[in-house]
PDB file of N, CA and C in Angstrom:
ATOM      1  N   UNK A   1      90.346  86.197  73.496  1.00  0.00           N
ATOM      2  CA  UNK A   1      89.863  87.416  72.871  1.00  0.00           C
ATOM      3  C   UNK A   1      89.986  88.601  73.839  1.00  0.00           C
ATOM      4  N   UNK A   2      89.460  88.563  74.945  1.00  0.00           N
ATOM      5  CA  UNK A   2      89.792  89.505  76.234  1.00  0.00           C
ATOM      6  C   UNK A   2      90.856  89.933  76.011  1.00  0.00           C
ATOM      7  N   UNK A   3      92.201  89.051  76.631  1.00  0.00           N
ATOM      8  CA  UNK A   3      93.409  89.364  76.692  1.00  0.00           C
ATOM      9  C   UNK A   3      93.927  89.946  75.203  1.00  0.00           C
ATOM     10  N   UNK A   4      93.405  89.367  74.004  1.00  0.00           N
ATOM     11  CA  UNK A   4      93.577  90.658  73.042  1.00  0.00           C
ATOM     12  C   UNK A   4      93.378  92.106  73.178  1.00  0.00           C
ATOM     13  N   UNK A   5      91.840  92.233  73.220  1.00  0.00           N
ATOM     14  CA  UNK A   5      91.552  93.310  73.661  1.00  0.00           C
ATOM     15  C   UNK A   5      92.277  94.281  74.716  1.00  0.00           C
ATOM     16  N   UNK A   6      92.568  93.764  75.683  1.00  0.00           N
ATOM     17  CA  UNK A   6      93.350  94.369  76.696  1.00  0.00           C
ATOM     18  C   UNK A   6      94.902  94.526  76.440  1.00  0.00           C
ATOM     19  N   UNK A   7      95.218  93.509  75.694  1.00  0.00           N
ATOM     20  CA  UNK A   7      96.799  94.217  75.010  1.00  0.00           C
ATOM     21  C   UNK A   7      96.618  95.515  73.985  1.00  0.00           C
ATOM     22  N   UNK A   8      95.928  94.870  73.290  1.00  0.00           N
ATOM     23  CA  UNK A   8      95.041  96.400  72.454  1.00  0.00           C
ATOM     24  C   UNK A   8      95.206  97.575  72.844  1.00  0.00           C
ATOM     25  N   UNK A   9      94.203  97.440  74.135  1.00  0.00           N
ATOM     26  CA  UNK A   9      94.408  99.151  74.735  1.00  0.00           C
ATOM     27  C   UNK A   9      95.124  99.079  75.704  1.00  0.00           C
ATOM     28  N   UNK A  10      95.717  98.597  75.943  1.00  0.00           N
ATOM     29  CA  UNK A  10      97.239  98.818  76.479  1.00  0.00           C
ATOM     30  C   UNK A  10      98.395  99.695  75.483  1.00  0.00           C
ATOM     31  N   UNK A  11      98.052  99.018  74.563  1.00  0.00           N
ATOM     32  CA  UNK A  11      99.465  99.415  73.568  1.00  0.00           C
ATOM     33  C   UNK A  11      99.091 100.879  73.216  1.00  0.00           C
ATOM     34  N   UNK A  12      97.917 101.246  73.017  1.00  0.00           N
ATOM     35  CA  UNK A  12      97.333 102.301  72.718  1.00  0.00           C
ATOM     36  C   UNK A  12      97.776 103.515  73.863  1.00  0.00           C
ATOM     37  N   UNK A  13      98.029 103.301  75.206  1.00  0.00           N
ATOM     38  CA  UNK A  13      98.472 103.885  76.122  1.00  0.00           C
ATOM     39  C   UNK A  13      99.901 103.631  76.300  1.00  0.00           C
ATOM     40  N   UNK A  14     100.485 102.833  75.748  1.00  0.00           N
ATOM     41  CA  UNK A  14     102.002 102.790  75.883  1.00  0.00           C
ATOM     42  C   UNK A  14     103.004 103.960  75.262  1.00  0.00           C
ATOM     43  N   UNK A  15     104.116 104.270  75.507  1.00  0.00           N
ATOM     44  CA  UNK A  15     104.779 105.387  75.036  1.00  0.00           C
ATOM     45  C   UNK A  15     104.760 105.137  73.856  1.00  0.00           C
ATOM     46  N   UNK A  16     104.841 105.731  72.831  1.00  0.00           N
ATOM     47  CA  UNK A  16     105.487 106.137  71.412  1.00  0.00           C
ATOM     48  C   UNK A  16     105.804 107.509  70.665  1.00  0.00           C
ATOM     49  N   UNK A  17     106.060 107.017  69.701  1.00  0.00           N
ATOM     50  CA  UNK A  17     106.471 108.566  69.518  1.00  0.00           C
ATOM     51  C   UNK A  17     105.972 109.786  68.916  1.00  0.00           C
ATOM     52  N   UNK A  18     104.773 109.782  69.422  1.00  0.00           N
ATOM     53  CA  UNK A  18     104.024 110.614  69.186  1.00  0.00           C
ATOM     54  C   UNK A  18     103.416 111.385  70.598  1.00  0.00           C
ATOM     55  N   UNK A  19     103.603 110.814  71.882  1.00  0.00           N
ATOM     56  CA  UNK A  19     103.772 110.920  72.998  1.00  0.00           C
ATOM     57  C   UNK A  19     104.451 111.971  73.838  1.00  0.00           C
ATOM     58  N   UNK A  20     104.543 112.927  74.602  1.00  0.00           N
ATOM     59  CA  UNK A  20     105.467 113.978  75.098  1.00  0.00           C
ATOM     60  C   UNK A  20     105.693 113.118  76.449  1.00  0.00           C
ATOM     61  N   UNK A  21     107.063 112.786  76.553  1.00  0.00           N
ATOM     62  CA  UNK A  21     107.520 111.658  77.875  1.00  0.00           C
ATOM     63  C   UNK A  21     107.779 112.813  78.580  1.00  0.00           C
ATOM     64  N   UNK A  22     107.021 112.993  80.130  1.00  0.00           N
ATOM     65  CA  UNK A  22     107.375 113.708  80.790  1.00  0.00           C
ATOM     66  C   UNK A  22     107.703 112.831  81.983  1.00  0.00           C
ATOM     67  N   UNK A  23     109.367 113.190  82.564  1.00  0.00           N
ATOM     68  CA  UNK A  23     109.724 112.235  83.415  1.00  0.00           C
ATOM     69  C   UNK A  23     109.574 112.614  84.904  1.00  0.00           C
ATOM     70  N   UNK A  24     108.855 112.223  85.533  1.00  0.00           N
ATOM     71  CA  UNK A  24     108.496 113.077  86.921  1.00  0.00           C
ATOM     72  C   UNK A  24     109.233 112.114  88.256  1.00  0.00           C
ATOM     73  N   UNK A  25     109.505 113.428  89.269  1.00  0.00           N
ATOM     74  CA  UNK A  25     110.075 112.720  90.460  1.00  0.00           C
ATOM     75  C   UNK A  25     108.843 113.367  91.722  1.00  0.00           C
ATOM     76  N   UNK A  26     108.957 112.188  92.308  1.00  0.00           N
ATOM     77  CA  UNK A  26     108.022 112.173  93.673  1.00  0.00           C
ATOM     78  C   UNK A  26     106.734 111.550  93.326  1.00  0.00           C
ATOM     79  N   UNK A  27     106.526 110.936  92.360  1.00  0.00           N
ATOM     80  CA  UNK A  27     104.979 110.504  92.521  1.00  0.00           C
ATOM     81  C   UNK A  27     104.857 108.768  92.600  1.00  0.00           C
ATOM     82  N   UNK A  28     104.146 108.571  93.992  1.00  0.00           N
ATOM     83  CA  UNK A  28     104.482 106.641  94.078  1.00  0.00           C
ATOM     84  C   UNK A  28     103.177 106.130  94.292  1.00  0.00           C
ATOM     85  N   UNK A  29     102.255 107.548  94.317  1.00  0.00           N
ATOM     86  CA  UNK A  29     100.987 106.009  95.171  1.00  0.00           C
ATOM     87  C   UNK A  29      99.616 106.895  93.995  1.00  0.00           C
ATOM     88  N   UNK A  30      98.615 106.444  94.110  1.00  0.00           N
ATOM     89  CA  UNK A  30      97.335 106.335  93.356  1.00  0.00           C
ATOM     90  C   UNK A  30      96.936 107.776  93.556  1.00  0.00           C
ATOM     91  N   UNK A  31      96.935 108.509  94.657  1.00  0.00           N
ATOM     92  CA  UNK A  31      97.193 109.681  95.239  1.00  0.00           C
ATOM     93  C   UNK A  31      97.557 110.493  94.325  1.00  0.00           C
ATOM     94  N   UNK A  32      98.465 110.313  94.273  1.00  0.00           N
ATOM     95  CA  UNK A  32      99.783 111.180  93.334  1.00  0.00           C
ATOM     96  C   UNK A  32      99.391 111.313  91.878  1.00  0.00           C
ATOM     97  N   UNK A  33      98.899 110.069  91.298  1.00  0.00           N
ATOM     98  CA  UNK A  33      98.001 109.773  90.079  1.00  0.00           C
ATOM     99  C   UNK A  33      97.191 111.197  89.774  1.00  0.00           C
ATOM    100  N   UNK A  34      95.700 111.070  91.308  1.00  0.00           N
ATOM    101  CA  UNK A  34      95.041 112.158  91.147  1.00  0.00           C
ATOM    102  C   UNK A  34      95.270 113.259  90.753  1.00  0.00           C
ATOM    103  N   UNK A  35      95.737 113.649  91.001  1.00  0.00           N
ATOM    104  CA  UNK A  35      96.913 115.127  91.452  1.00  0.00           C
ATOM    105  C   UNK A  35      97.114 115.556  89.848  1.00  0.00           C
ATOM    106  N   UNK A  36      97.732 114.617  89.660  1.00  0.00           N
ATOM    107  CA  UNK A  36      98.579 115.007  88.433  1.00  0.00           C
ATOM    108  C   UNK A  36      97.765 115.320  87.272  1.00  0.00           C
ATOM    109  N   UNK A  37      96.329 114.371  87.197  1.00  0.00           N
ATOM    110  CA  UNK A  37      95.300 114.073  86.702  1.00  0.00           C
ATOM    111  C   UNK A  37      94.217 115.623  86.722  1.00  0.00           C
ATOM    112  N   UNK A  38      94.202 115.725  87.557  1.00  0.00           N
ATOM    113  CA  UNK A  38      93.640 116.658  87.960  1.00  0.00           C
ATOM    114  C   UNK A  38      94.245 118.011  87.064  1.00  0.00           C
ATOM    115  N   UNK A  39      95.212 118.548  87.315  1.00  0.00           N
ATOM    116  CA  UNK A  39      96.158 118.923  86.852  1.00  0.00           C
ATOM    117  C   UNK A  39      96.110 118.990  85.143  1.00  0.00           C
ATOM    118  N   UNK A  40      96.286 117.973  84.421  1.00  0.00           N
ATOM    119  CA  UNK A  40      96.307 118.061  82.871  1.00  0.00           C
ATOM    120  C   UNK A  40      94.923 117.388  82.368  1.00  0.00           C
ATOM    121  N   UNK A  41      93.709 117.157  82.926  1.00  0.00           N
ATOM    122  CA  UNK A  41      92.292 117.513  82.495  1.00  0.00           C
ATOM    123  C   UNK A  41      91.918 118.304  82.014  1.00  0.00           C
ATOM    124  N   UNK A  42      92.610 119.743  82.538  1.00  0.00           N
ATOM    125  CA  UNK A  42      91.999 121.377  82.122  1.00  0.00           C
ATOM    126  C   UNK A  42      92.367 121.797  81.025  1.00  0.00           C
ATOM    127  N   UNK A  43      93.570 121.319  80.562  1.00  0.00           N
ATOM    128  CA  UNK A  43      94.375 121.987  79.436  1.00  0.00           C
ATOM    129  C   UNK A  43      93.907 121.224  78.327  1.00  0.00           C
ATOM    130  N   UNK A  44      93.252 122.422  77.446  1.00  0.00           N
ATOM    131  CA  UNK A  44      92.158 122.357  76.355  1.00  0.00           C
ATOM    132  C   UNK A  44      93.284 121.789  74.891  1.00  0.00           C
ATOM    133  N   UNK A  45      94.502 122.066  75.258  1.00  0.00           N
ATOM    134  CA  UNK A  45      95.428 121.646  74.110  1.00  0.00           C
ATOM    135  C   UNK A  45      96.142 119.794  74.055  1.00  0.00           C
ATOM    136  N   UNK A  46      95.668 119.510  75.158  1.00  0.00           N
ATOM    137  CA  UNK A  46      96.012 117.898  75.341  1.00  0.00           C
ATOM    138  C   UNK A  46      94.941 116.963  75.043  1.00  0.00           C
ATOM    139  N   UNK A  47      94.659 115.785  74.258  1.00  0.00           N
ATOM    140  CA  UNK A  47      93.901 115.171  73.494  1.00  0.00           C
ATOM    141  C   UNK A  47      93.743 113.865  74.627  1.00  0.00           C
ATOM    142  N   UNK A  48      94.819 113.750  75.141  1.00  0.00           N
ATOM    143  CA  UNK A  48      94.793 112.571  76.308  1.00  0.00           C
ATOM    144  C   UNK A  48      95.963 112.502  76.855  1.00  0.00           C
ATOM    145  N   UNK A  49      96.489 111.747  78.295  1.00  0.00           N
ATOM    146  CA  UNK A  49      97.283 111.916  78.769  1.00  0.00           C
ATOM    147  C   UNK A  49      97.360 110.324  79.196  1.00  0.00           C
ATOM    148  N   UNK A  50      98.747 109.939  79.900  1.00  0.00           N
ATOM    149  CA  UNK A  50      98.762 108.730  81.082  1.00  0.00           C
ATOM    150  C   UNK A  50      99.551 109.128  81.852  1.00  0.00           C
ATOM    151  N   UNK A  51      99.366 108.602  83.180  1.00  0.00           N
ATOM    152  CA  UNK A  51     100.205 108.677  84.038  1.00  0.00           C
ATOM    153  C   UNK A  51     100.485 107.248  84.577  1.00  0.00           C
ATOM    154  N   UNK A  52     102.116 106.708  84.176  1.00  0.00           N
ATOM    155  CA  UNK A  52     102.823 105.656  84.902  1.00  0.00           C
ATOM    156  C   UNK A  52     103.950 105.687  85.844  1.00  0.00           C
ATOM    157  N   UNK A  53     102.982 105.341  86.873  1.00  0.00           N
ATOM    158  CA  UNK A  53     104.007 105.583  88.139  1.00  0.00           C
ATOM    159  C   UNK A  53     104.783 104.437  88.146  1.00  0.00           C
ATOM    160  N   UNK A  54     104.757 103.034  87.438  1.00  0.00           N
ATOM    161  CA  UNK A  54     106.583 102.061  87.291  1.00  0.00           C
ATOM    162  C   UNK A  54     107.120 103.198  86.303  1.00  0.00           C
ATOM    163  N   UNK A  55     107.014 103.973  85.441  1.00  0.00           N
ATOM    164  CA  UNK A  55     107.837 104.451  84.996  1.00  0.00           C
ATOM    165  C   UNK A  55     108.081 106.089  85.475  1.00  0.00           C
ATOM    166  N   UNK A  56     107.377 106.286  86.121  1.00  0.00           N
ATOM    167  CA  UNK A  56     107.523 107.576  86.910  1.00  0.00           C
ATOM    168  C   UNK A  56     107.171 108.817  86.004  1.00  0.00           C
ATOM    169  N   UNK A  57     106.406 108.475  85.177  1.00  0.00           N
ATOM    170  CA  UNK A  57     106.335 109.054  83.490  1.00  0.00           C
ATOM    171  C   UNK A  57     104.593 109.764  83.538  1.00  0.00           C
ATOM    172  N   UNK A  58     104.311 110.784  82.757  1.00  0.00           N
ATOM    173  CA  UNK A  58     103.276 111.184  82.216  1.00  0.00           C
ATOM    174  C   UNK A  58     103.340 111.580  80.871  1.00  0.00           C
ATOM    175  N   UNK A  59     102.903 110.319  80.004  1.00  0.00           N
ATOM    176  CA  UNK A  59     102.834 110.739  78.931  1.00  0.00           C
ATOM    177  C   UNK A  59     101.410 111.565  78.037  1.00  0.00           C
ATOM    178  N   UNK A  60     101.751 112.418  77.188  1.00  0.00           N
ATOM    179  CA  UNK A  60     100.398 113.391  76.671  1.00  0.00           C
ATOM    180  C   UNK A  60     100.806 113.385  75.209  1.00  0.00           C
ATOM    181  N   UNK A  61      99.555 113.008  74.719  1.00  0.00           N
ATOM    182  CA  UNK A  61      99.337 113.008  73.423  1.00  0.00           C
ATOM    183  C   UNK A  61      98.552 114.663  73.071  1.00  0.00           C
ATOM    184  N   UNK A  62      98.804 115.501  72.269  1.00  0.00           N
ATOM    185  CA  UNK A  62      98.015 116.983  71.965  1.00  0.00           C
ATOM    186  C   UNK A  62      97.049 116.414  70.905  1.00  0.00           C
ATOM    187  N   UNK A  63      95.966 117.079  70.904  1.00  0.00           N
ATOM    188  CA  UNK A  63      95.089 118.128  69.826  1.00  0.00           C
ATOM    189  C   UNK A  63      95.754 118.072  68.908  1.00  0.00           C
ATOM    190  N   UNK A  64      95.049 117.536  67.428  1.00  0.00           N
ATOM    191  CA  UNK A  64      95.967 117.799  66.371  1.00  0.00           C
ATOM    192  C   UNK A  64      96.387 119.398  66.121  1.00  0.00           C
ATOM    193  N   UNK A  65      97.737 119.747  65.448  1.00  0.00           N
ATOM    194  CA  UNK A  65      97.685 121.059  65.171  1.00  0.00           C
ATOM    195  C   UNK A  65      98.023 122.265  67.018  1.00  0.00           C
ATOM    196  N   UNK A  66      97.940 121.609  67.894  1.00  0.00           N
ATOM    197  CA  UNK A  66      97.893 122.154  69.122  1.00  0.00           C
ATOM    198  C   UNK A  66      99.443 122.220  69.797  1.00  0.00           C
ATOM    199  N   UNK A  67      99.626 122.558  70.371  1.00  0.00           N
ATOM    200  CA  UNK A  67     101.383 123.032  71.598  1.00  0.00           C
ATOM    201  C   UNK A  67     100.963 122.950  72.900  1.00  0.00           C
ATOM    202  N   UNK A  68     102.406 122.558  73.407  1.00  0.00           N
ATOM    203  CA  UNK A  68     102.116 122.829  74.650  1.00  0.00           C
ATOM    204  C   UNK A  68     103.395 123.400  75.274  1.00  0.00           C
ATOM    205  N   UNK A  69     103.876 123.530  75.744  1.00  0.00           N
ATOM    206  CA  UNK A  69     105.667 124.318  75.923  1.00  0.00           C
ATOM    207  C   UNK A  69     105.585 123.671  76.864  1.00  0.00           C
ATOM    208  N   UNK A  70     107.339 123.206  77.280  1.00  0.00           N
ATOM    209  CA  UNK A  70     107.871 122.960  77.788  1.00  0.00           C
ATOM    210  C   UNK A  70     107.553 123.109  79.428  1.00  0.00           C
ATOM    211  N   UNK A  71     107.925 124.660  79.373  1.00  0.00           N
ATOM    212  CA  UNK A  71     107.379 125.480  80.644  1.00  0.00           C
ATOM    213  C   UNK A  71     106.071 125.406  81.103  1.00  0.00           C
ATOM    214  N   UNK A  72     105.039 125.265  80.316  1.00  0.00           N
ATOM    215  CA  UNK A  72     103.724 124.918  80.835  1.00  0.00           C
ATOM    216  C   UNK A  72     103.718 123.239  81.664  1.00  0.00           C
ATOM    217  N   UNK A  73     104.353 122.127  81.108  1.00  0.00           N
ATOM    218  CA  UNK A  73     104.292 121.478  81.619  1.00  0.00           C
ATOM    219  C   UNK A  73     105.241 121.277  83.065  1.00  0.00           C
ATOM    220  N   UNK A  74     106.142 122.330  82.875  1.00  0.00           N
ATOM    221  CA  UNK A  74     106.955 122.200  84.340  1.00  0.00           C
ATOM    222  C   UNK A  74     106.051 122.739  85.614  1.00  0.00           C
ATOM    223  N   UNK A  75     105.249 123.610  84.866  1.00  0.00           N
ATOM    224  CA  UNK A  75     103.995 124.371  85.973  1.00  0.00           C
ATOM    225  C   UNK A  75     103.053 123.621  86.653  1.00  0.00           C
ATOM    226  N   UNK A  76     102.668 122.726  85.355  1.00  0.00           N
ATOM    227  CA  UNK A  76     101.773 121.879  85.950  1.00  0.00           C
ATOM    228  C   UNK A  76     101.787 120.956  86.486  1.00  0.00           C
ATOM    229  N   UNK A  77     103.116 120.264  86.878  1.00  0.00           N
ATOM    230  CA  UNK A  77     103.567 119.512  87.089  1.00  0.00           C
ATOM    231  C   UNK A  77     104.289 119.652  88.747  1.00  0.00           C
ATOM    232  N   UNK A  78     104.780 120.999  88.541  1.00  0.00           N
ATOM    233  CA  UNK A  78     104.754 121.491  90.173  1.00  0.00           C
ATOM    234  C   UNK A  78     103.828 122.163  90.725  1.00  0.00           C
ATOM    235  N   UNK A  79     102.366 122.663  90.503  1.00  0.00           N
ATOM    236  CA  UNK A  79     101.303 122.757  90.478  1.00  0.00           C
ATOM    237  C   UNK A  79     100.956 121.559  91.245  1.00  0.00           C
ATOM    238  N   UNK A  80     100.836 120.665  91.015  1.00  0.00           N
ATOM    239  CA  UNK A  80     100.724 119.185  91.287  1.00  0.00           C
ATOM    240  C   UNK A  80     101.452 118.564  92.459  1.00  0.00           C
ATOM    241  N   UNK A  81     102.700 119.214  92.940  1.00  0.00           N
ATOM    242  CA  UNK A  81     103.466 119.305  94.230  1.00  0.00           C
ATOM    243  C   UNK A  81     104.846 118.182  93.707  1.00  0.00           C
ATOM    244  N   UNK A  82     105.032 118.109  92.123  1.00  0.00           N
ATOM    245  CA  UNK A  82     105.986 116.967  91.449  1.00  0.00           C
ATOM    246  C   UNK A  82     106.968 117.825  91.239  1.00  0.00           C
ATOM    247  N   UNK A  83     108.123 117.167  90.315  1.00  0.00           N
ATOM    248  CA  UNK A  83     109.270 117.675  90.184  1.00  0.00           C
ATOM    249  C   UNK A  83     109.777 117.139  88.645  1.00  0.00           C
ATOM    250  N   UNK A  84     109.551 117.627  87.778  1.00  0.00           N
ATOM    251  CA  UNK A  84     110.238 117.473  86.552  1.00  0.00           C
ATOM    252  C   UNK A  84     111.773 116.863  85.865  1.00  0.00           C
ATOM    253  N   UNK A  85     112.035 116.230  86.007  1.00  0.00           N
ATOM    254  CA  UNK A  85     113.369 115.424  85.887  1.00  0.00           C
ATOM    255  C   UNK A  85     113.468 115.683  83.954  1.00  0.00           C
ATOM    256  N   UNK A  86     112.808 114.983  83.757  1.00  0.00           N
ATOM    257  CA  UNK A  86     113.252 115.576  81.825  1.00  0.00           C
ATOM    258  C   UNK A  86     111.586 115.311  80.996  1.00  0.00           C
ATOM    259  N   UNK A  87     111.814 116.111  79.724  1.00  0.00           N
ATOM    260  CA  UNK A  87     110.786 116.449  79.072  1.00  0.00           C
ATOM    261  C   UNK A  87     111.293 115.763  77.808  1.00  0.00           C
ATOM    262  N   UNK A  88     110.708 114.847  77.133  1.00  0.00           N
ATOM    263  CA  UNK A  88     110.904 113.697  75.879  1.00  0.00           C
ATOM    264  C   UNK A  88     110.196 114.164  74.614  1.00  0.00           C
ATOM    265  N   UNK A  89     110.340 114.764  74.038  1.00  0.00           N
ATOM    266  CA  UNK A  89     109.806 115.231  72.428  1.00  0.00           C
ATOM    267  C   UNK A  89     109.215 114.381  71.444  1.00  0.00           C
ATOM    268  N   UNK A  90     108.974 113.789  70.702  1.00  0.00           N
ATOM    269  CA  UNK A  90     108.775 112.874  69.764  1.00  0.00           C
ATOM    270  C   UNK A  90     109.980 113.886  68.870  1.00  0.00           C
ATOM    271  N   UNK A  91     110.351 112.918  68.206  1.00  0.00           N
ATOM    272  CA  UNK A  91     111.150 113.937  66.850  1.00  0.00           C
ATOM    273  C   UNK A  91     110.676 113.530  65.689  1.00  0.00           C
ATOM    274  N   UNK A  92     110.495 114.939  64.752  1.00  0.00           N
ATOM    275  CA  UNK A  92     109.692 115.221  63.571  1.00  0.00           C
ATOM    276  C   UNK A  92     110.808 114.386  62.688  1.00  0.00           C
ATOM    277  N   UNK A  93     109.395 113.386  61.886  1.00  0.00           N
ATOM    278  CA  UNK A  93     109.790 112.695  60.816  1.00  0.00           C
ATOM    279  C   UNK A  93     109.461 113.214  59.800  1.00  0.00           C
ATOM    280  N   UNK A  94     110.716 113.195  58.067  1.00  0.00           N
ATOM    281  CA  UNK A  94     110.469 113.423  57.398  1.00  0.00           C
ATOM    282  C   UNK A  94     109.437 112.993  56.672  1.00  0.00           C
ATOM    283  N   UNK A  95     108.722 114.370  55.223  1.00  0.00           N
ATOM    284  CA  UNK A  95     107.677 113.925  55.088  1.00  0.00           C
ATOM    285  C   UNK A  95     108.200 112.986  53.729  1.00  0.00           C
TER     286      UNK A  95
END
């Protein structure tokens, strides 16, 4: 039952596509985590975030109805002392 549970919210934090894959360079240790963390806490338009350093990735889920641009996340992200490699969209499904 545990190990359910814990795949559970795992999957719940895993990428999909509803997710903004932000692909970051320079971040390797728990450190770096902080930082970044620190960083996209403030921004009142993000609903939740992860940061996976095997995938070198911060993914952010928004606020229903909410944005975030592109450029804001390159800020915050070098704000953070990181480096932006690519920015992953979800793409809009028909209704």
């Amino acid at each position: 039952m545990l190990g359910s549970l814990i795949l559970l919210i795992g999957s719940v934090w895993a990428a999909d596509d509803h997710a903004i894959d932000v692909r970051v360079k320079g971040m390797v240790c728990s450190f770096c985590i902080q930082g970044v963390e620190k960083k996209f806490s403030s921004v009142e338009s993000i609903d939740k975030f992860k940061v996976d350093l095997d995938k070198s990735s911060v993914f952010i889920w928004l606020k229903k109805e909410q944005s975030l641009k592109d450029e804001q996340i390159r800020t915050l992200i070098l704000d953070a002392g990181y480096e932006v490699e690519k920015i992953t969209r979800p793409e809009a499904k028909p209704e």
